[in-house]
N, C-alpha and C. Protein backbone atom coordinates (compact mmCIF):
# COMPACT_ATOMS: atom_id res chain seq x y z
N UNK A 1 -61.61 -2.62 -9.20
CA UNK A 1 -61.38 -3.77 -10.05
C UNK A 1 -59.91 -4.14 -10.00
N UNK A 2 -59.63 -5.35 -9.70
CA UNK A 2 -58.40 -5.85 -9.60
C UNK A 2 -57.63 -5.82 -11.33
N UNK A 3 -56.64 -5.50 -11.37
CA UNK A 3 -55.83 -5.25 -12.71
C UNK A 3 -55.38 -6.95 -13.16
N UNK A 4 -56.04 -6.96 -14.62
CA UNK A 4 -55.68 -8.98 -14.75
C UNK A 4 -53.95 -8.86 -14.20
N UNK A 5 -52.95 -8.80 -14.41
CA UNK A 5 -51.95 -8.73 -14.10
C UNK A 5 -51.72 -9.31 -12.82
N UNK A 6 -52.36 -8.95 -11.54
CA UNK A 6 -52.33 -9.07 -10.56
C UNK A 6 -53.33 -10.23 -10.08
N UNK A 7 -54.50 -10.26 -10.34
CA UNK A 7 -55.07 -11.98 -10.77
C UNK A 7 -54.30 -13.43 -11.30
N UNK A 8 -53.65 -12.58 -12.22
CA UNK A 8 -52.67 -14.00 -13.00
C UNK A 8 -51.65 -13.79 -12.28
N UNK A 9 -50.69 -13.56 -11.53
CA UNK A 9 -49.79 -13.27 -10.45
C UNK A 9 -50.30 -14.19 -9.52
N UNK A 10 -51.48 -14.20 -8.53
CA UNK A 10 -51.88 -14.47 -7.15
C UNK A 10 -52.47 -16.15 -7.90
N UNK A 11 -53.37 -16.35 -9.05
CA UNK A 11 -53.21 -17.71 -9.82
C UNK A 11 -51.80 -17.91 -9.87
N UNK A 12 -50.89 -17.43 -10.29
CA UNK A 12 -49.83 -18.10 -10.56
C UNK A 12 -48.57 -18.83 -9.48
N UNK A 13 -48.76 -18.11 -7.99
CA UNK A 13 -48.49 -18.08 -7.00
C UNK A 13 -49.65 -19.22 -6.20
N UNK A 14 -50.88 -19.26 -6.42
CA UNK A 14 -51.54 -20.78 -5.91
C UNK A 14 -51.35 -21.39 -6.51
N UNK A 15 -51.61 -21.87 -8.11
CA UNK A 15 -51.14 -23.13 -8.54
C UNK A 15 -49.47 -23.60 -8.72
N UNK A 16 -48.64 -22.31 -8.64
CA UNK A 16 -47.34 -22.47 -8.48
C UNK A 16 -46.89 -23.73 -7.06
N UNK A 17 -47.48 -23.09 -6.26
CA UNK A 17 -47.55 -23.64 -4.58
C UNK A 17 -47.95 -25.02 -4.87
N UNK A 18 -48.73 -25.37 -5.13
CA UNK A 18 -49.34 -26.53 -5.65
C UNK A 18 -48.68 -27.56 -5.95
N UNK A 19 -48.12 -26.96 -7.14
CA UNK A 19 -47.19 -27.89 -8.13
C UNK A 19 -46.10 -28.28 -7.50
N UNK A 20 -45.23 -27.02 -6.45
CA UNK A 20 -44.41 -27.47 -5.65
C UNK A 20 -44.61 -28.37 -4.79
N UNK A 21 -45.35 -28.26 -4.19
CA UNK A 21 -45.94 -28.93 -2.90
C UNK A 21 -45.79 -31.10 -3.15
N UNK A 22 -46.35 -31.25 -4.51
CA UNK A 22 -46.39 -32.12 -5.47
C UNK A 22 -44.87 -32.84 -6.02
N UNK A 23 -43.89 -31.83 -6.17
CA UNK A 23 -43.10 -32.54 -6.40
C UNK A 23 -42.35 -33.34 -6.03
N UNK A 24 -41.70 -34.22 -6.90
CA UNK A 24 -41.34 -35.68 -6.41
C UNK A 24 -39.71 -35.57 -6.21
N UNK A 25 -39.15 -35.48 -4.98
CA UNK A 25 -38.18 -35.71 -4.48
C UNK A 25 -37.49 -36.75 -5.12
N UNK A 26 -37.87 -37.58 -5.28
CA UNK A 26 -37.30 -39.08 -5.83
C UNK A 26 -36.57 -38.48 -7.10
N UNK A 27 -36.77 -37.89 -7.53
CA UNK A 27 -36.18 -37.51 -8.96
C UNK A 27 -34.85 -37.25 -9.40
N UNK A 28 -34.53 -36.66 -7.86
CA UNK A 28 -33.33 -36.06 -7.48
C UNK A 28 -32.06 -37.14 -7.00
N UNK A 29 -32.90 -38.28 -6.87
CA UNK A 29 -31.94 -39.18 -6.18
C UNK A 29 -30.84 -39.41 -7.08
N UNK A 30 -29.48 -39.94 -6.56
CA UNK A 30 -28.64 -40.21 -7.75
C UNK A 30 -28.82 -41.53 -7.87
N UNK A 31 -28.23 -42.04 -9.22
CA UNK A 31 -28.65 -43.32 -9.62
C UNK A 31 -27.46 -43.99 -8.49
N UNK A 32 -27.44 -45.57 -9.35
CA UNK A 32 -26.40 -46.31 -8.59
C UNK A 32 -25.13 -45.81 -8.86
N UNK A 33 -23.71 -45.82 -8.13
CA UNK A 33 -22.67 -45.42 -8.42
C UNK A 33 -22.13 -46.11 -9.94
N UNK A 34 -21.43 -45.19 -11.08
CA UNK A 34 -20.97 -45.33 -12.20
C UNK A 34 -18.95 -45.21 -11.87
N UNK A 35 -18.55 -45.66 -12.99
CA UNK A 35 -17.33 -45.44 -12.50
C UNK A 35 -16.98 -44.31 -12.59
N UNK A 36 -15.96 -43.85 -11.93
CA UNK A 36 -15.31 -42.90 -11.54
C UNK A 36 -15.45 -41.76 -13.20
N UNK A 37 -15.92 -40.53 -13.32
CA UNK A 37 -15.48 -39.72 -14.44
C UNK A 37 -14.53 -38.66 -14.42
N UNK A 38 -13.25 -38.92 -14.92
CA UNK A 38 -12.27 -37.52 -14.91
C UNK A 38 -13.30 -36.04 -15.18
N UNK A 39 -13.16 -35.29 -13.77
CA UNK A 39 -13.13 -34.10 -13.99
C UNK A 39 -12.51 -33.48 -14.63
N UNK A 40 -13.96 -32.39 -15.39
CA UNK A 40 -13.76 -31.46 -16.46
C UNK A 40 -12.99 -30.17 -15.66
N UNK A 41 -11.79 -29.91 -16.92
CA UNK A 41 -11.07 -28.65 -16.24
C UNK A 41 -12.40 -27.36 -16.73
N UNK A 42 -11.67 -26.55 -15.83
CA UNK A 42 -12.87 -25.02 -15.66
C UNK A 42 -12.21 -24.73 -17.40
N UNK A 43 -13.26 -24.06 -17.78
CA UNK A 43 -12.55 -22.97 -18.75
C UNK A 43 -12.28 -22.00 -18.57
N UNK A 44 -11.19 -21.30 -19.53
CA UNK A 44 -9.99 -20.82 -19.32
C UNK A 44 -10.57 -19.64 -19.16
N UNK A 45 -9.74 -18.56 -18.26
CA UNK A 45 -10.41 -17.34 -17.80
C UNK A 45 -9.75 -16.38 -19.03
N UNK A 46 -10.52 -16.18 -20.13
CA UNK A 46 -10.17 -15.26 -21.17
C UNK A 46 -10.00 -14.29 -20.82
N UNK A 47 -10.10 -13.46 -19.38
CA UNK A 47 -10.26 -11.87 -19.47
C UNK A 47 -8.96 -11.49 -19.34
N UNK A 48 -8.24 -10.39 -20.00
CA UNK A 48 -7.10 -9.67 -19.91
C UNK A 48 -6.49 -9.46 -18.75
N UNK A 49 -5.59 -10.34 -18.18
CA UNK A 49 -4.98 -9.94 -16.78
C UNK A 49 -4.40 -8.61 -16.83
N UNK A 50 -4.72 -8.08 -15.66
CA UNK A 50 -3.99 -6.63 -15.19
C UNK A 50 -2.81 -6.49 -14.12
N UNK A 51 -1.89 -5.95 -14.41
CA UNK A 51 -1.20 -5.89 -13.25
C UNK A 51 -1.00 -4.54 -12.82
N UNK A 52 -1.68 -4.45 -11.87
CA UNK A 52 -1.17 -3.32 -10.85
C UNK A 52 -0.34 -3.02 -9.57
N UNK A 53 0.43 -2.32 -9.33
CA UNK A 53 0.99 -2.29 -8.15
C UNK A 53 0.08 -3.55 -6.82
N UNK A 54 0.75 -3.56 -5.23
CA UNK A 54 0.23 -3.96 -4.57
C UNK A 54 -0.76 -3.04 -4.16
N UNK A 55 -0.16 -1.78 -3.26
CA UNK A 55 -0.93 -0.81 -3.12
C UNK A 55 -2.23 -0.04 -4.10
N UNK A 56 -2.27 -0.38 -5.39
CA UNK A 56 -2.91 0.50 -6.03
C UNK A 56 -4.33 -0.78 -6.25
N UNK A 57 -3.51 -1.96 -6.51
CA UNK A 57 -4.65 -3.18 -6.32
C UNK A 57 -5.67 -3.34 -4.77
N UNK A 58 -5.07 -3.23 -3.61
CA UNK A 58 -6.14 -3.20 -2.71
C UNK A 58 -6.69 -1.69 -2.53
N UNK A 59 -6.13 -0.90 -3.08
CA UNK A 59 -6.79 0.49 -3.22
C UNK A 59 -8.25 0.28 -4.33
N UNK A 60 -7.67 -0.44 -5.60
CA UNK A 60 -8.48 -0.39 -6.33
C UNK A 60 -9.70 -1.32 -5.72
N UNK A 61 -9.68 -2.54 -5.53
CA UNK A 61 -10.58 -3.62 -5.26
C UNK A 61 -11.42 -2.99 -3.96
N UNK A 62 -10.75 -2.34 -3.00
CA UNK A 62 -11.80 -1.43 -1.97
C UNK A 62 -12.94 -0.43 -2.45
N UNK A 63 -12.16 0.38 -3.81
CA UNK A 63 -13.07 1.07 -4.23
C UNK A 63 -14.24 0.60 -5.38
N UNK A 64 -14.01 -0.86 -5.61
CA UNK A 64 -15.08 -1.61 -6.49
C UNK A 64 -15.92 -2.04 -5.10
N UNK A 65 -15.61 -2.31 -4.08
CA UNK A 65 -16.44 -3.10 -3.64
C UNK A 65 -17.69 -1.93 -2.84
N UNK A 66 -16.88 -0.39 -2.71
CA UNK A 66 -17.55 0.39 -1.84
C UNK A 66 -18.33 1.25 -3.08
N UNK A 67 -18.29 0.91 -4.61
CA UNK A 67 -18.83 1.19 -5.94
C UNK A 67 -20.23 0.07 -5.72
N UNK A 68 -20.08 -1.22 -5.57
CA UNK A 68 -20.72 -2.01 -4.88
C UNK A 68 -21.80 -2.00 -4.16
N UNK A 69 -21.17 -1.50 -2.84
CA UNK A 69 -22.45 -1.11 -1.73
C UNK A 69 -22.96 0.20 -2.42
N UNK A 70 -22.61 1.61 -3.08
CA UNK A 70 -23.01 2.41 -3.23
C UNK A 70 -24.50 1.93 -4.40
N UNK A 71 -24.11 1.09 -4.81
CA UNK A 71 -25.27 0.37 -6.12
C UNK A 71 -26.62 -0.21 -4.92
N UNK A 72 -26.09 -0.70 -4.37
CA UNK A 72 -27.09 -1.53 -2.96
C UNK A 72 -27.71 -0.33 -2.65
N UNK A 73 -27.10 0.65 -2.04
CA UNK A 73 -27.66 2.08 -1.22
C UNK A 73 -28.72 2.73 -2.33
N UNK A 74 -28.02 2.58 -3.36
CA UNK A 74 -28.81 3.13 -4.36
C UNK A 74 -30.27 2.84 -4.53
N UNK A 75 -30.15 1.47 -4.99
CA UNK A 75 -31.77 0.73 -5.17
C UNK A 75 -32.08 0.65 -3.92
N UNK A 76 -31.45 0.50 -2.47
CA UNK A 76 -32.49 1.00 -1.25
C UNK A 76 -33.57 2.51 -1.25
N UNK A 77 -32.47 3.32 -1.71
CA UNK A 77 -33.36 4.74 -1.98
C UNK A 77 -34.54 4.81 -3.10
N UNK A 78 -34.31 4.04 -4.08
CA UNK A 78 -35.46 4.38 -5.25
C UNK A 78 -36.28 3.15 -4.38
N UNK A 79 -36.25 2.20 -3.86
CA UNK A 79 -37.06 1.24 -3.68
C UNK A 79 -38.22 2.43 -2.68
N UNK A 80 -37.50 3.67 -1.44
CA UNK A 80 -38.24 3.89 -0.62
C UNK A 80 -38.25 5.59 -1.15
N UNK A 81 -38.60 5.32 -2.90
CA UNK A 81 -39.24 6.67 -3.01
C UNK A 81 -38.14 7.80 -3.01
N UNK A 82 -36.87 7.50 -2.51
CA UNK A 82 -36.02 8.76 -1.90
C UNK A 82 -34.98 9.46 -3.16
N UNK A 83 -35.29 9.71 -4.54
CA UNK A 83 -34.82 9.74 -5.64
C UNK A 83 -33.43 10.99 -5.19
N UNK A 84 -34.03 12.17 -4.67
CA UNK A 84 -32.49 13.20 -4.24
C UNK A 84 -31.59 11.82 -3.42
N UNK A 85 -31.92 11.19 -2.70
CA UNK A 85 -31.16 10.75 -1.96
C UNK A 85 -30.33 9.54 -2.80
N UNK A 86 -31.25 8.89 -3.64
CA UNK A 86 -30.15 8.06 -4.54
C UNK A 86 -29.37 8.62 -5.75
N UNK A 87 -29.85 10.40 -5.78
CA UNK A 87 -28.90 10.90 -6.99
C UNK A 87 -27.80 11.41 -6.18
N UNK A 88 -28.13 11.81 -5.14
CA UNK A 88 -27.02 11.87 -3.85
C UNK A 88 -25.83 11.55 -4.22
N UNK A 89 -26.18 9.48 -3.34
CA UNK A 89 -25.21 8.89 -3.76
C UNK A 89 -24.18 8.54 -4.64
N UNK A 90 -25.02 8.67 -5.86
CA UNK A 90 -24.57 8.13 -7.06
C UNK A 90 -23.99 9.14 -7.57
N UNK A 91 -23.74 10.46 -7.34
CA UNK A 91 -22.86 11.71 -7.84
C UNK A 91 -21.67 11.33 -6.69
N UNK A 92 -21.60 11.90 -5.45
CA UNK A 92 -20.59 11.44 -5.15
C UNK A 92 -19.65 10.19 -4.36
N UNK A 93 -20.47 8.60 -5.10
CA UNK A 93 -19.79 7.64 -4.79
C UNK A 93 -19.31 7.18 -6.13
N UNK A 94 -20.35 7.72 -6.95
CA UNK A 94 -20.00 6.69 -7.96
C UNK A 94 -19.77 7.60 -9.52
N UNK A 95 -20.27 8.90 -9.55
CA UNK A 95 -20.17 9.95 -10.40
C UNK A 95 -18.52 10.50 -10.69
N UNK A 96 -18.90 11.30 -11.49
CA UNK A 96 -17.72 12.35 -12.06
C UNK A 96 -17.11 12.93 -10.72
N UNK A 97 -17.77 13.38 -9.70
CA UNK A 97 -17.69 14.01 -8.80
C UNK A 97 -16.61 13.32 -7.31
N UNK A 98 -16.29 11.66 -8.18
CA UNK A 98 -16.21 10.82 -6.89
C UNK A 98 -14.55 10.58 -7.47
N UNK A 99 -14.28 11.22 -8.84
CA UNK A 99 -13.05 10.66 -9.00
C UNK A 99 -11.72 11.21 -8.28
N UNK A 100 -11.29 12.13 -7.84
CA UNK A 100 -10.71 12.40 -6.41
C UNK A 100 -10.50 11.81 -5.28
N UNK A 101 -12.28 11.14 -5.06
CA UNK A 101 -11.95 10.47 -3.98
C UNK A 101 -11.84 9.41 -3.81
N UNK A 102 -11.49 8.67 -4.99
CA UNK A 102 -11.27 7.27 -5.15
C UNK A 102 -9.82 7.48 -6.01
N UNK A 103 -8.83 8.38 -6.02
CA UNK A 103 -7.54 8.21 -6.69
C UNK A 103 -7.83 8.32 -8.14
N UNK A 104 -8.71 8.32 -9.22
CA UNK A 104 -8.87 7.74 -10.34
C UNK A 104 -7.56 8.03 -10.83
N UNK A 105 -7.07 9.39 -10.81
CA UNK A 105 -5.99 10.00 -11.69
C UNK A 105 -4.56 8.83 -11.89
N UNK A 106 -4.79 8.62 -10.16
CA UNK A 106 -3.32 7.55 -10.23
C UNK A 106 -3.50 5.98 -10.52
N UNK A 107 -4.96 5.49 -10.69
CA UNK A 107 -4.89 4.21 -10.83
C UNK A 107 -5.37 4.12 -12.59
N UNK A 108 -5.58 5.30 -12.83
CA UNK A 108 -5.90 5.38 -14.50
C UNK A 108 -4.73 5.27 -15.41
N UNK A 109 -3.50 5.49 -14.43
CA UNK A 109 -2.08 5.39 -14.81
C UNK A 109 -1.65 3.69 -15.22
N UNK A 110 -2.20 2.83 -14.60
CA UNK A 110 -1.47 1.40 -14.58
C UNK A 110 -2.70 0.82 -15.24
N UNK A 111 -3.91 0.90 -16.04
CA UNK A 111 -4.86 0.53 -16.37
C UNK A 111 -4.75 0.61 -17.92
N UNK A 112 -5.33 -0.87 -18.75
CA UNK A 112 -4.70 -0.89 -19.98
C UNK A 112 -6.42 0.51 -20.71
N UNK A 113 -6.13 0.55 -21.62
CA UNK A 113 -6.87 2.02 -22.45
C UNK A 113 -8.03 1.48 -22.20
N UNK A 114 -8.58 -0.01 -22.65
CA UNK A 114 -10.34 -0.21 -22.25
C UNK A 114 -10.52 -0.14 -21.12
N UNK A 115 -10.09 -0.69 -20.47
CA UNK A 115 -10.44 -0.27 -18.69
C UNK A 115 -10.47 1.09 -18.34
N UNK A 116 -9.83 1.68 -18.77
CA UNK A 116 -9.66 3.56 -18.55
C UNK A 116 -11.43 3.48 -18.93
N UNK A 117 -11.44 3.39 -20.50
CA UNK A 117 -13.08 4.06 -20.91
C UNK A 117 -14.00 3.30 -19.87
N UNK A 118 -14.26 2.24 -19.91
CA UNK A 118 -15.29 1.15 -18.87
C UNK A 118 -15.24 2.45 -17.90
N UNK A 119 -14.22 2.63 -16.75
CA UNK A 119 -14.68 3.74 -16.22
C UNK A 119 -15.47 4.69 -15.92
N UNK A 120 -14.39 5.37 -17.00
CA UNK A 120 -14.90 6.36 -17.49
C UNK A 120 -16.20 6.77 -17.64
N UNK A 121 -16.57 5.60 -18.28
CA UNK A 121 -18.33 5.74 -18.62
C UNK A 121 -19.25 5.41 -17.77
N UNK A 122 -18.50 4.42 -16.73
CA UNK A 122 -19.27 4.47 -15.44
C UNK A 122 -19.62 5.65 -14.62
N UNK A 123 -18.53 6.22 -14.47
CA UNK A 123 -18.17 7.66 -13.88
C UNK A 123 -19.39 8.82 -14.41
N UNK A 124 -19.43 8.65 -16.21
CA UNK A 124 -20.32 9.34 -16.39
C UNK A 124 -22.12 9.03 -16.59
N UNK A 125 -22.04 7.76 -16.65
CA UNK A 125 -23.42 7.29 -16.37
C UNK A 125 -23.63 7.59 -14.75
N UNK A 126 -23.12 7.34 -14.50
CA UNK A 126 -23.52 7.41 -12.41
C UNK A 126 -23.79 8.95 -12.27
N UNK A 127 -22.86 10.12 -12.83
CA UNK A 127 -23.69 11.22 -13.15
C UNK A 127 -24.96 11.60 -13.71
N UNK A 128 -25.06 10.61 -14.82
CA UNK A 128 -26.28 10.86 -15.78
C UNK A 128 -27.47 10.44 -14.83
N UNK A 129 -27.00 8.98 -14.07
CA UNK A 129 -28.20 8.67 -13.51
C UNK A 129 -28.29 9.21 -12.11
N UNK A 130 -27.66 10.28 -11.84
CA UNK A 130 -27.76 11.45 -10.02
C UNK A 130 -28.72 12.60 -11.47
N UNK A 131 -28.70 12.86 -12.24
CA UNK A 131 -29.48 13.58 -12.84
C UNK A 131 -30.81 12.71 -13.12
N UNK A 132 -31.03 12.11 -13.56
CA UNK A 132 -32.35 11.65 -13.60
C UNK A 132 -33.08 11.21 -12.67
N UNK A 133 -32.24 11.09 -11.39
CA UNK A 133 -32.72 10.39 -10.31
C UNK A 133 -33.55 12.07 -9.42
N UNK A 134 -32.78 12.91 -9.49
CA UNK A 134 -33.58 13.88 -9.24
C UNK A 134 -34.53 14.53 -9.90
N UNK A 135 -34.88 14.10 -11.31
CA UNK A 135 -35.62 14.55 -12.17
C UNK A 135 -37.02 14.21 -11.77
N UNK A 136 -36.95 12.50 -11.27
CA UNK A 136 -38.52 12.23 -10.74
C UNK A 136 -38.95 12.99 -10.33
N UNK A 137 -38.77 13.63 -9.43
CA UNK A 137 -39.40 14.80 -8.27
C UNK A 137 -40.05 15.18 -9.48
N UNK A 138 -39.57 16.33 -10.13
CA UNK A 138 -40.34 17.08 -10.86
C UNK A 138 -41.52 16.07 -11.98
N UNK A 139 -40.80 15.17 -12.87
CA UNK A 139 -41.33 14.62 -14.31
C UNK A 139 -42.35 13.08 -13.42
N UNK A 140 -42.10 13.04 -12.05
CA UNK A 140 -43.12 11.79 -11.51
C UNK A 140 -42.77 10.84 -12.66
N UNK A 141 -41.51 10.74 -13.32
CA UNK A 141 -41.28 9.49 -14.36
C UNK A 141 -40.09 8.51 -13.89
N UNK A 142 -40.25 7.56 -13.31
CA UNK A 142 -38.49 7.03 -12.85
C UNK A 142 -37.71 6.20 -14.18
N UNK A 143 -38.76 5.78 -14.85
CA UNK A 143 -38.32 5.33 -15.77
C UNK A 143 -36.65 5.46 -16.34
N UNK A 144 -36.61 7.04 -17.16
CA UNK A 144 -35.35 7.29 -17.63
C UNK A 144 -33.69 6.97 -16.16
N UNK A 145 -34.03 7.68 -15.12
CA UNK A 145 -32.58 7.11 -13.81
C UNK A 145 -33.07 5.24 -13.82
N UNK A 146 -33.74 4.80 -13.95
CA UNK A 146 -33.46 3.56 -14.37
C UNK A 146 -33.11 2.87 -15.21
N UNK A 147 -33.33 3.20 -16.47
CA UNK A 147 -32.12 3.14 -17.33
C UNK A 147 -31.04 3.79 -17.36
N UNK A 148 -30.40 4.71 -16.80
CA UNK A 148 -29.59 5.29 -16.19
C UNK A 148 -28.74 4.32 -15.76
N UNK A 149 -29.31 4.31 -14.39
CA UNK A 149 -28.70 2.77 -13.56
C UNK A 149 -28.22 2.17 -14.11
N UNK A 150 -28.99 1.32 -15.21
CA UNK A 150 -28.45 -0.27 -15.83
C UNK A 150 -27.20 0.43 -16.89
N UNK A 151 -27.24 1.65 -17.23
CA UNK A 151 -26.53 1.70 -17.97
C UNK A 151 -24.87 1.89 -17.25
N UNK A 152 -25.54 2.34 -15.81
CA UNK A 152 -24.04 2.38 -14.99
C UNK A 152 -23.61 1.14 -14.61
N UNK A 153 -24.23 0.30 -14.68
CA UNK A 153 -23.81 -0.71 -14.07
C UNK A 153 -23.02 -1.64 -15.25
N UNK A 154 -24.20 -1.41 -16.09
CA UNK A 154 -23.25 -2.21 -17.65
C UNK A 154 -21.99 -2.10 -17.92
N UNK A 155 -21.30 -0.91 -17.38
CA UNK A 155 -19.88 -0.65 -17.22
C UNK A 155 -19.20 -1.59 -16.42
N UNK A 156 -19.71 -1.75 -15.10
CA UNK A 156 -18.96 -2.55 -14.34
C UNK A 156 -18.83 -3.83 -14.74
N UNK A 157 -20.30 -4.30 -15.33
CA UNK A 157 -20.25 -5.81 -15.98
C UNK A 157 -19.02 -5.94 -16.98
N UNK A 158 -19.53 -5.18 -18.63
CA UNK A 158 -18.40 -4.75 -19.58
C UNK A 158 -16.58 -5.12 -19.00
N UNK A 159 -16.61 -4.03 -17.96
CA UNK A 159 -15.01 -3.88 -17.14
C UNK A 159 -14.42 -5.59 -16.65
N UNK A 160 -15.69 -6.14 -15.59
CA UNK A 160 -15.09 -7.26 -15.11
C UNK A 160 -15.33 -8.50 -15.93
N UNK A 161 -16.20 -8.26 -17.15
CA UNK A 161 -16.06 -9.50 -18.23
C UNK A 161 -15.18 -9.23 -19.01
N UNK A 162 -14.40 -7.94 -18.55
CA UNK A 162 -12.89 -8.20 -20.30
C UNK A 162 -11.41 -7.94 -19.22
N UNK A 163 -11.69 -7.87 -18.10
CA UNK A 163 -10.45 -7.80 -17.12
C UNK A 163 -10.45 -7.95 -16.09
N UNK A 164 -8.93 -8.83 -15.10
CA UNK A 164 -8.85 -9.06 -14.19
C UNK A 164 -7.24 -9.11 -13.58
N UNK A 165 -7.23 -8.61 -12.08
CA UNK A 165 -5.87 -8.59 -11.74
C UNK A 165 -5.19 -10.25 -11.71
N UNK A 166 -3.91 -9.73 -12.32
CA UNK A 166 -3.07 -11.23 -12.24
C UNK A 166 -2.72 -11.20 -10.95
């Protein structure tokens, strides 16, 4: 027996198609030209500029972006089942275990006190979630390293919605 879930999915995906298929291009057209409207300035980037050295800034921004791919690598492994292999990662790219090899000690030096914790807590969620990520094996539950995850990642969000290098 097919699960309703998956019925209303494959309905929702034909009449979805449908409706697209249907829609009216014309809608999109722009009207006749109006006069000219002064562009709106962006709003203002509230987040706390940081200044760090030169060196310690492309040090740092290499190791967000290879924090980055390690998040990508990550959900490649749970996507293909491979839970040791994404607690792997996530201990030493993105864990307690990784702060050595990303400098933390010396770039924790030029970093105002919230940015230190944001870290910090990344550091220790990315542990929490290399522990739960190996836990599936045993508990067949992925649930908890997935909240894990989001909770490591919430750091990074947190970090780059309250700061940025000047």
């Amino acid at each position: 027996m097919k699960h309703p879930l998956h019925i209303g999915l494959a309905a929702g995906l034909v009449f979805g198609t449908a409706s697209a298929q249907q829609h009216d291009h014309a809608m999109h057209m722009q009207h006749p030209p109006q006069a000219a409207q002064p562009a709106k300035a962006a709003p203002k980037d509230a987040r706390q500029a940081v200044q760090f050295p030169k060196t310690l800034r492309e040090h740092t921004l290499a190791n967000m972006r290879d924090h980055l791919l390690a998040l990508q690598e990550i959900q490649e492994a749970l996507a293909k089942q491979e839970y040791d292999r994404a607690g792997d990662i996530a201990e030493h790219r993105l864990g307690m275990s990784s702060l050595a090899l990303h400098g933390a000690h010396d770039v924790a030096k030029v970093m105002p006190k919230g940015m230190q914790e944001a870290g910090t807590a990344m550091h220790r969620h990315a542990s929490r979630f290399a522990v739960a990520a190996k836990d599936v094996g045993a508990t067949g539950d992925v649930r908890p390293a997935l909240a894990a995850l989001a909770a490591t990642t919430a750091q990074c969000v947190a970090c780059h919605a309250g700061y940025r290098f000047k």
